[in-house]
C-alpha atoms as a PDB file:
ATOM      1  CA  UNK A   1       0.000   0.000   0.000  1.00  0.00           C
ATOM      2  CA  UNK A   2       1.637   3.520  -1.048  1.00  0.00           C
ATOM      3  CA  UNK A   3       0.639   6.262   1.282  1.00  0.00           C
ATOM      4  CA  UNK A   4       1.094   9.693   0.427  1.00  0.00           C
ATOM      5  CA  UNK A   5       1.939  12.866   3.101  1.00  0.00           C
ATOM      6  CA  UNK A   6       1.866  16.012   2.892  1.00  0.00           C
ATOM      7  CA  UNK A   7       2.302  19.061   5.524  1.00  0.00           C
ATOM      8  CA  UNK A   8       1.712  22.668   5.515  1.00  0.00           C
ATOM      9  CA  UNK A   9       3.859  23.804   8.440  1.00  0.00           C
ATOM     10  CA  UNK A  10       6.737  24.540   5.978  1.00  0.00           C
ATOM     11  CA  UNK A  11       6.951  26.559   2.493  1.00  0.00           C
ATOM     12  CA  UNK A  12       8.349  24.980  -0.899  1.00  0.00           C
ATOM     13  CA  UNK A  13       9.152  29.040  -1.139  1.00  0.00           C
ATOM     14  CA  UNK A  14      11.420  31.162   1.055  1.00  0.00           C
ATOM     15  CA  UNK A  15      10.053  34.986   1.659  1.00  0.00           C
ATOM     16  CA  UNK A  16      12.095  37.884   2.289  1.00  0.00           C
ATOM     17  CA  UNK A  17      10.208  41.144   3.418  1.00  0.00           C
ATOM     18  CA  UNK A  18      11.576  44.122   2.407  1.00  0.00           C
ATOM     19  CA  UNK A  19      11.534  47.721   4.448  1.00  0.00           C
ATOM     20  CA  UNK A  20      10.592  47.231   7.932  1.00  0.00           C
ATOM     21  CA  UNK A  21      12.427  49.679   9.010  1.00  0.00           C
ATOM     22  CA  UNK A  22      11.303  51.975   6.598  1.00  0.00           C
ATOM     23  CA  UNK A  23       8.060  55.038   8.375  1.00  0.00           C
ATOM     24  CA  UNK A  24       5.902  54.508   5.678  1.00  0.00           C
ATOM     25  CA  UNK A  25       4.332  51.558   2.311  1.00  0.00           C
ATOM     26  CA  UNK A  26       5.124  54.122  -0.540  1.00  0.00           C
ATOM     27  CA  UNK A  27       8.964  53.851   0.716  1.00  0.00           C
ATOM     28  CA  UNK A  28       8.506  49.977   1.025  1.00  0.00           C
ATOM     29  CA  UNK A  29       7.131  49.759  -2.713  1.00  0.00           C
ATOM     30  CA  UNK A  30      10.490  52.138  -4.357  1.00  0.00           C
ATOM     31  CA  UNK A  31      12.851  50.105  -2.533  1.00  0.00           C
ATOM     32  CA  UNK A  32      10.691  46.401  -3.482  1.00  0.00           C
ATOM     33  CA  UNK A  33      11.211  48.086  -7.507  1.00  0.00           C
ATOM     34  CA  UNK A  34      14.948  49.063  -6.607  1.00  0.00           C
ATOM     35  CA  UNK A  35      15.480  45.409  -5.360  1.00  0.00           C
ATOM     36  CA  UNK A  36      13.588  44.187  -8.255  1.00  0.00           C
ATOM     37  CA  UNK A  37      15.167  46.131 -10.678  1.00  0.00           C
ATOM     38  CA  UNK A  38      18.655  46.029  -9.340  1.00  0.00           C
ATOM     39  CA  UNK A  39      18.761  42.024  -9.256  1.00  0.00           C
ATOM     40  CA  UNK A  40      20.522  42.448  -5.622  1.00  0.00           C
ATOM     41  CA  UNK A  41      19.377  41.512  -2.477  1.00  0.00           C
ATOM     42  CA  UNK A  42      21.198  42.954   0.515  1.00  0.00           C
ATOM     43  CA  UNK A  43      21.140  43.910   3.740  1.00  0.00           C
ATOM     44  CA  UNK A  44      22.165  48.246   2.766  1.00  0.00           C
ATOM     45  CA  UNK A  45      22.527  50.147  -0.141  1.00  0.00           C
ATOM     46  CA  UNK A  46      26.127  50.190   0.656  1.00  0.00           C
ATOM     47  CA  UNK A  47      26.345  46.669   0.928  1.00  0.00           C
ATOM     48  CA  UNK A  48      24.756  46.036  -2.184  1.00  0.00           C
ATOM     49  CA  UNK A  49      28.099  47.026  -4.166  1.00  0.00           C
ATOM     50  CA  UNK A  50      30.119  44.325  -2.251  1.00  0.00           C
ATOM     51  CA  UNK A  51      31.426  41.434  -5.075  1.00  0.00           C
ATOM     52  CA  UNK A  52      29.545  38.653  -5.055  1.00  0.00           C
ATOM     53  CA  UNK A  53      30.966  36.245  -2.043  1.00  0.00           C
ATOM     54  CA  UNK A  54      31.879  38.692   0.242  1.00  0.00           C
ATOM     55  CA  UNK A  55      30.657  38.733   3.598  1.00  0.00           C
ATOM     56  CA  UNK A  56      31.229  40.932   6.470  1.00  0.00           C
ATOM     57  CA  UNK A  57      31.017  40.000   9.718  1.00  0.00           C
ATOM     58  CA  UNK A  58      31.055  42.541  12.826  1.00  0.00           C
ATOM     59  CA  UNK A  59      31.963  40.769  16.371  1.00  0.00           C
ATOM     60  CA  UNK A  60      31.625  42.747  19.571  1.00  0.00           C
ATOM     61  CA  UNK A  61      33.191  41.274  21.946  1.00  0.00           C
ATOM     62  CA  UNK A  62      31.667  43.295  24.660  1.00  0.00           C
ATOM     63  CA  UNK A  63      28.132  42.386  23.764  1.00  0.00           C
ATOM     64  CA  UNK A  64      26.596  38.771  24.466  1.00  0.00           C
ATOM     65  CA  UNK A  65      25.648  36.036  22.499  1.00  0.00           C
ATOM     66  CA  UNK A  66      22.624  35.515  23.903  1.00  0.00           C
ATOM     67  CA  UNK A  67      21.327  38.522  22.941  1.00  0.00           C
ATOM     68  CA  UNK A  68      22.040  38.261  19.482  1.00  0.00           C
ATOM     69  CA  UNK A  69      24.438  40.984  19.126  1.00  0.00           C
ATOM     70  CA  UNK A  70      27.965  39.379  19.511  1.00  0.00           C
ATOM     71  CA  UNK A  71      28.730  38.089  16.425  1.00  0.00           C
ATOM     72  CA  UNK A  72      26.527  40.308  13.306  1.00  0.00           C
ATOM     73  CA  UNK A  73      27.072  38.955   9.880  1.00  0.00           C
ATOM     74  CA  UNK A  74      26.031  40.786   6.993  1.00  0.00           C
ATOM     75  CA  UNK A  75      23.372  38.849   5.606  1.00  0.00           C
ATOM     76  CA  UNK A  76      19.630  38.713   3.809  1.00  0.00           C
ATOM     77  CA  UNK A  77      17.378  37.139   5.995  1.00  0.00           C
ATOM     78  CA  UNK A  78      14.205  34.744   4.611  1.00  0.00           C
ATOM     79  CA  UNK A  79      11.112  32.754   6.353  1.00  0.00           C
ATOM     80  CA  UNK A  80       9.775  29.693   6.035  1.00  0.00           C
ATOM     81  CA  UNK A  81       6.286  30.129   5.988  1.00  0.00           C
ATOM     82  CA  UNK A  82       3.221  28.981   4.202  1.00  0.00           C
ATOM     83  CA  UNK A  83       1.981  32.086   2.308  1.00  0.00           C
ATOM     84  CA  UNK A  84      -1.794  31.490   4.462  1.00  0.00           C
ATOM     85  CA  UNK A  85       0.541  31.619   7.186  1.00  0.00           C
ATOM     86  CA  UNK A  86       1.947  35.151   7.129  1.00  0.00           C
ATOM     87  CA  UNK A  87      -0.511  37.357   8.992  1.00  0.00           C
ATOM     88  CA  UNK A  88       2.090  37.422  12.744  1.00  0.00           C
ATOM     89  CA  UNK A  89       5.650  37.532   9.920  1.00  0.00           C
ATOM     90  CA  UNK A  90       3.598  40.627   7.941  1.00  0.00           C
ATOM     91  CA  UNK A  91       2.384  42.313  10.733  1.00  0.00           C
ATOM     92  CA  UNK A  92       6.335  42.534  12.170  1.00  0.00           C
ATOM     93  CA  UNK A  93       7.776  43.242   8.686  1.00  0.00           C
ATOM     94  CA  UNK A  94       5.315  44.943   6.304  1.00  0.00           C
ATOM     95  CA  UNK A  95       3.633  43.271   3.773  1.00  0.00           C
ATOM     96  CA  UNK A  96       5.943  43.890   0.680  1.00  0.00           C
ATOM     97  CA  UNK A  97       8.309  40.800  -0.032  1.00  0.00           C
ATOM     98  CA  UNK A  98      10.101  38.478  -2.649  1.00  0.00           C
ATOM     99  CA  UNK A  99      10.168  34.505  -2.769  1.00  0.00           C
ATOM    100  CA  UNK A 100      12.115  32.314  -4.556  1.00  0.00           C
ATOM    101  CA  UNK A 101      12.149  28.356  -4.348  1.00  0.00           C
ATOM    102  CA  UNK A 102      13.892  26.952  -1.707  1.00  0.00           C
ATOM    103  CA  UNK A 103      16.427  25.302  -3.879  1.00  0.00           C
ATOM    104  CA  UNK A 104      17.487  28.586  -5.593  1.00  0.00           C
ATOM    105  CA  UNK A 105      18.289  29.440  -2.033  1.00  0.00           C
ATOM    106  CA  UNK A 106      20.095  26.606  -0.804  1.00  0.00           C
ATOM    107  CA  UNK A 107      22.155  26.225  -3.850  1.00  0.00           C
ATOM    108  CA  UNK A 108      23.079  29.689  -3.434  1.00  0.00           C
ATOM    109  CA  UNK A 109      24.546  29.173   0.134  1.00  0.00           C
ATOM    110  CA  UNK A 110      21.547  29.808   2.332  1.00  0.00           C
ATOM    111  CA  UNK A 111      21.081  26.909   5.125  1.00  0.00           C
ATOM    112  CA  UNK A 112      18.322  27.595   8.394  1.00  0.00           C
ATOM    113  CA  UNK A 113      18.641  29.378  11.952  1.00  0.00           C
ATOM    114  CA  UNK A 114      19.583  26.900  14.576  1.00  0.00           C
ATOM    115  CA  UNK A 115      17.117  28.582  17.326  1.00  0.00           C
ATOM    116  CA  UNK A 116      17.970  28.312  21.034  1.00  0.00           C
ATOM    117  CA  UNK A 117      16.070  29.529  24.157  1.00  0.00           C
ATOM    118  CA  UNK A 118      17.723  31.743  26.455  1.00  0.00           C
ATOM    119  CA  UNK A 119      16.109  30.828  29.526  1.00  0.00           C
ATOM    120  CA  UNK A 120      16.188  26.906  29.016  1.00  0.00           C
ATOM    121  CA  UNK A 121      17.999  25.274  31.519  1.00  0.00           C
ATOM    122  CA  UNK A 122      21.485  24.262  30.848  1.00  0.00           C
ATOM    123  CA  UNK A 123      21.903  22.845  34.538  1.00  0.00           C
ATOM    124  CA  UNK A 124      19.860  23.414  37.904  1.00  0.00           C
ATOM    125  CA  UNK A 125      22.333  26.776  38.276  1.00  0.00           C
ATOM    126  CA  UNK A 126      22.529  28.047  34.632  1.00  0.00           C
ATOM    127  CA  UNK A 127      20.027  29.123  32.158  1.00  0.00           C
ATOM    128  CA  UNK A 128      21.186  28.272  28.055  1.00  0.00           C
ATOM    129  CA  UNK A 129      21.950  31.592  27.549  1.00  0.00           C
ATOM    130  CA  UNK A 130      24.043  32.552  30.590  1.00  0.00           C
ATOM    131  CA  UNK A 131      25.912  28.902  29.373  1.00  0.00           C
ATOM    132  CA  UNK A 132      27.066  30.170  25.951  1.00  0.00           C
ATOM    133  CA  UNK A 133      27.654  33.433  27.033  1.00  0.00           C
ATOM    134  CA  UNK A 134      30.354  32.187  29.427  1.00  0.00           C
ATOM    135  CA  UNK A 135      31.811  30.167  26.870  1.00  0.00           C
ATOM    136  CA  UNK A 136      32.018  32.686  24.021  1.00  0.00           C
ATOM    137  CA  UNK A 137      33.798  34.896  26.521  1.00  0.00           C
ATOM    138  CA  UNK A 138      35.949  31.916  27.459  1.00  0.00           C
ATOM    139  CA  UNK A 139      36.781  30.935  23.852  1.00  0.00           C
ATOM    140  CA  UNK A 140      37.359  34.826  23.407  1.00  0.00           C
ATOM    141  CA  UNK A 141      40.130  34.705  25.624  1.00  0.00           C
ATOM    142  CA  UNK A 142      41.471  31.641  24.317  1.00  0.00           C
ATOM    143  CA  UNK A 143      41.708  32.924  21.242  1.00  0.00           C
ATOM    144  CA  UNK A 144      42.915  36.218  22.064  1.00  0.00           C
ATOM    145  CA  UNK A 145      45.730  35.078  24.201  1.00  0.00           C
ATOM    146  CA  UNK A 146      47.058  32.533  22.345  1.00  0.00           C
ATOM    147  CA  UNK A 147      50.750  32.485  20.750  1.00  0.00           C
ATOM    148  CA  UNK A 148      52.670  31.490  18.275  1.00  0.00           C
ATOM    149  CA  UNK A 149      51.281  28.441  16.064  1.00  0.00           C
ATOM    150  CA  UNK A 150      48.227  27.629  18.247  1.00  0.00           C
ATOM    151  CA  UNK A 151      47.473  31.733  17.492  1.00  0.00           C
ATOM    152  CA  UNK A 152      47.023  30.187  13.654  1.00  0.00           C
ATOM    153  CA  UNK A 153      44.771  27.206  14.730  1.00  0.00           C
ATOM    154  CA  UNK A 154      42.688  28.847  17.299  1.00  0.00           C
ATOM    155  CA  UNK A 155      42.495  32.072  14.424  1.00  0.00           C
ATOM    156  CA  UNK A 156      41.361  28.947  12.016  1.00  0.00           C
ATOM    157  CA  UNK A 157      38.773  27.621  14.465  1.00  0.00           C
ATOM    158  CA  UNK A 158      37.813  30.818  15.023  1.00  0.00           C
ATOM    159  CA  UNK A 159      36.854  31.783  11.584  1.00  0.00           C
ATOM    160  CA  UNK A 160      35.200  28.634  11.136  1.00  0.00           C
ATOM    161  CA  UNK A 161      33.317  28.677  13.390  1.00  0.00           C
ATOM    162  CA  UNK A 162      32.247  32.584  13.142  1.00  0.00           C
ATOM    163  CA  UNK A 163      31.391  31.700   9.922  1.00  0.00           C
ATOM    164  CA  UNK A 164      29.338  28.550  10.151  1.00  0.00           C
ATOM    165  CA  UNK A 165      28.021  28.350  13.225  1.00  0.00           C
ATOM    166  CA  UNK A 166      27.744  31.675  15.302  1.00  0.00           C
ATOM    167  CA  UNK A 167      26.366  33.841  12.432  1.00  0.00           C
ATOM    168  CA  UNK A 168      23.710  31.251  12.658  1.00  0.00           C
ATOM    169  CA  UNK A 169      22.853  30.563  16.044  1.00  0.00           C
ATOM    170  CA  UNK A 170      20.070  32.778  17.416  1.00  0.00           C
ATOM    171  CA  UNK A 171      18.519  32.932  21.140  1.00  0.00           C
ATOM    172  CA  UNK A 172      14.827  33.701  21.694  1.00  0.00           C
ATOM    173  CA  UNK A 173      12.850  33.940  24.529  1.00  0.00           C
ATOM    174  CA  UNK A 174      10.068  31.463  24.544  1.00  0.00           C
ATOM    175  CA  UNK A 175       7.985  33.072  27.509  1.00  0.00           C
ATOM    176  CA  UNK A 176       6.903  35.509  25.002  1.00  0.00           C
ATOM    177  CA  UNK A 177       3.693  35.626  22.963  1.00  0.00           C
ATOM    178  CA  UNK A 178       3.771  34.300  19.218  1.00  0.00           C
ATOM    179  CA  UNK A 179       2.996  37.754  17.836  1.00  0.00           C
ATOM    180  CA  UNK A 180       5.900  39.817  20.433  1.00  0.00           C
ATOM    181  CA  UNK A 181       8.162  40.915  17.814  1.00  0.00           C
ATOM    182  CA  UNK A 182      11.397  39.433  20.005  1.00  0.00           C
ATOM    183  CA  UNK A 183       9.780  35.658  20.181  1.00  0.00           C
ATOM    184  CA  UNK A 184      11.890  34.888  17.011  1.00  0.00           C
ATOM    185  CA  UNK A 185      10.915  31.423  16.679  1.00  0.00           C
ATOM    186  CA  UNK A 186       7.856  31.747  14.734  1.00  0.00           C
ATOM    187  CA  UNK A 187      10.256  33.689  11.896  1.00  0.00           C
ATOM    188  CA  UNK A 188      11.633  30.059  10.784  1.00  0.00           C
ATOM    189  CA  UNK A 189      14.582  32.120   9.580  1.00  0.00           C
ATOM    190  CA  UNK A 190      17.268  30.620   6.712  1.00  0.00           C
ATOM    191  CA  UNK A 191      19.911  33.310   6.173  1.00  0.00           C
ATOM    192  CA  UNK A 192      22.440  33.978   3.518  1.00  0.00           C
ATOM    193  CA  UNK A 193      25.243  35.442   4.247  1.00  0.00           C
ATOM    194  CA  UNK A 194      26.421  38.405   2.254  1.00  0.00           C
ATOM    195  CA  UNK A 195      24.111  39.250  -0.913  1.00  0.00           C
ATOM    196  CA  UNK A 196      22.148  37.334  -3.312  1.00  0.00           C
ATOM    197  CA  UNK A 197      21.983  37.962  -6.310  1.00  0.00           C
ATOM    198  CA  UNK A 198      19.098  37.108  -8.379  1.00  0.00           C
ATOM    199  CA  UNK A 199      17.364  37.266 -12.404  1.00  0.00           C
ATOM    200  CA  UNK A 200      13.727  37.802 -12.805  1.00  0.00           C
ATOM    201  CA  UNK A 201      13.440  33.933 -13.433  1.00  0.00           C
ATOM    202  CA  UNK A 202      14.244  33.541 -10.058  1.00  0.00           C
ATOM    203  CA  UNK A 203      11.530  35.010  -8.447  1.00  0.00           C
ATOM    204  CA  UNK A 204       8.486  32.921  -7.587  1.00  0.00           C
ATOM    205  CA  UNK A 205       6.778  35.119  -6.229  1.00  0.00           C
ATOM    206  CA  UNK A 206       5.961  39.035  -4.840  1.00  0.00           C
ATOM    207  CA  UNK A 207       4.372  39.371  -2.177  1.00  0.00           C
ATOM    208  CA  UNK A 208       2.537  43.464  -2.244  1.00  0.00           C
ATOM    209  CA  UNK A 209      -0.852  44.818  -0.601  1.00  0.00           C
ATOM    210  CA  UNK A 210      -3.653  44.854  -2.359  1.00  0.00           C
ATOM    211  CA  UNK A 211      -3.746  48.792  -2.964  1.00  0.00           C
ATOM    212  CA  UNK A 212      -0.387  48.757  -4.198  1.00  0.00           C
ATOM    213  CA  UNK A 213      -1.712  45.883  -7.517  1.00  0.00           C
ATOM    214  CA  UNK A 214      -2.405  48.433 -10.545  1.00  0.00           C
ATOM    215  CA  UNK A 215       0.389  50.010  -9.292  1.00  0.00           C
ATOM    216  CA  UNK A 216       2.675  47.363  -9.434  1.00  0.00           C
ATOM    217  CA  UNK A 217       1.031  45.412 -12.355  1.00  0.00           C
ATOM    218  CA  UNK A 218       1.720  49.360 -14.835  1.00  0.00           C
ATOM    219  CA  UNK A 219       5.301  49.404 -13.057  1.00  0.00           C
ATOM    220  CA  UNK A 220       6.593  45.480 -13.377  1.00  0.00           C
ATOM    221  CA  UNK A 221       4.122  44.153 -15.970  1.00  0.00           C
ATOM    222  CA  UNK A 222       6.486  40.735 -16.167  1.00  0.00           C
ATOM    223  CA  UNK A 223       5.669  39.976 -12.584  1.00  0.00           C
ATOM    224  CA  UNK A 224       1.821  39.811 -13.240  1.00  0.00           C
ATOM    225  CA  UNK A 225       1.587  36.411 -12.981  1.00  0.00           C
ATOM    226  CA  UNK A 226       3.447  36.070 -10.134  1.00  0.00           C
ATOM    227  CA  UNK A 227       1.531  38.719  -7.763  1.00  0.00           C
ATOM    228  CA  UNK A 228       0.211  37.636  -4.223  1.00  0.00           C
ATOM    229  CA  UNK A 229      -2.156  40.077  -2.535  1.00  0.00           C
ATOM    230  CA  UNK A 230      -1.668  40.636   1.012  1.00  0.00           C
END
């Protein structure tokens, strides 16, 4: 007997919002046409010239990991969402976005968010967070104080692991409501790091609010069929 599955907690698709930091939607729609337009998806307008392949990477070393601010990679940021799913991701975001198959974005580096919360226990005197945040600072100082060749392998291991693992490790706090804009769970977050770069074959799909359709249909009549309303 064949039995077939299926499950609509995930997305074949992987959405990237554009502009939430942005006052206002008329902003939001130039910069979803500049991104469109442009073939470039980034995390600035200054970070948009970078080659492609380059990555930055800021660490603070004075900040915590817990927190999400120790180690800050440039990168573009997507969810993994069903698109009847995206009422809490819009509301935090804004409701103008791109999608492209999931294989376009893991072929072009991007992998998921391994999600941790803070305040788990990590022992019956030590919460998850307060446990990596002890050993960043203690592989920190490893790191920093090391000589000679082991300065080389613990610079090596360093990178690597800036790279590959920290720049996608990210704590939440689970005590929070699943529409809190901090309770970064319900993002089911793949990153890439540094920019993508993209053709209009790429794109599955664009995500824009219903007011903004004639608009968009006169402005990027080759993305007609591939309009969702939100």
């Amino acid at each position: 007997m064949t039995i077939s599955a299926s499950q609509n907690y995930i997305s074949e698709e992987l959405t990237h919002f554009v502009g939430a930091k942005l006052n206002d939607d008329n902003s939001r729609y130039h910069l979803l046409l500049e991104i469109l337009r442009s073939g470039c998806l980034s995390n600035s307008k200054e970070n948009a010239v970078l080659p492609s392949g380059m990555t930055q990477l800021e660490i603070n070393e004075s900040a915590k990991l817990s927190e999400n601010e120790m180690y800050i990679p440039q990168m573009v940021c997507f969810c993994d969402i069903p698109i009847d799913q995206l009422s809490i991701h819009v509301s935090k975001y804004g409701k103008f976005g791109i999608g492209f198959s999931k294989d376009f974005i893991v072929r072009n580096g991007g992998i998921p968010v391994h999600y941790i919360p803070k305040e788990a226990p990590e022992s019956t005197s030590i919460s998850k967070g307060q446990f990596y945040d002890t050993k960043a600072v203690d592989f920190m100082n490893y790191w920093q104080n090391s000589k000679g060749n082991m300065k080389e392998v613990m610079t090596e291991i360093h990178t690597f692991l800036a790279y590959n693992v920290f720049a996608y490790v990210k704590f939440f706090d689970h005590f929070l409501p699943d529409d809190d804009p901090g309770n970064y769970y319900f993002e089911r977050e793949w990153r890439i790091l540094g920019n993508l770069e993209f053709t209009d074959a790429n794109v599955k799909r664009v995500f824009v609010p219903r007011e903004f359709e004639k608009r968009f249909q006169k402005d990027c009549p080759h993305y007609c069929d591939r309009i969702y309303l939100l």
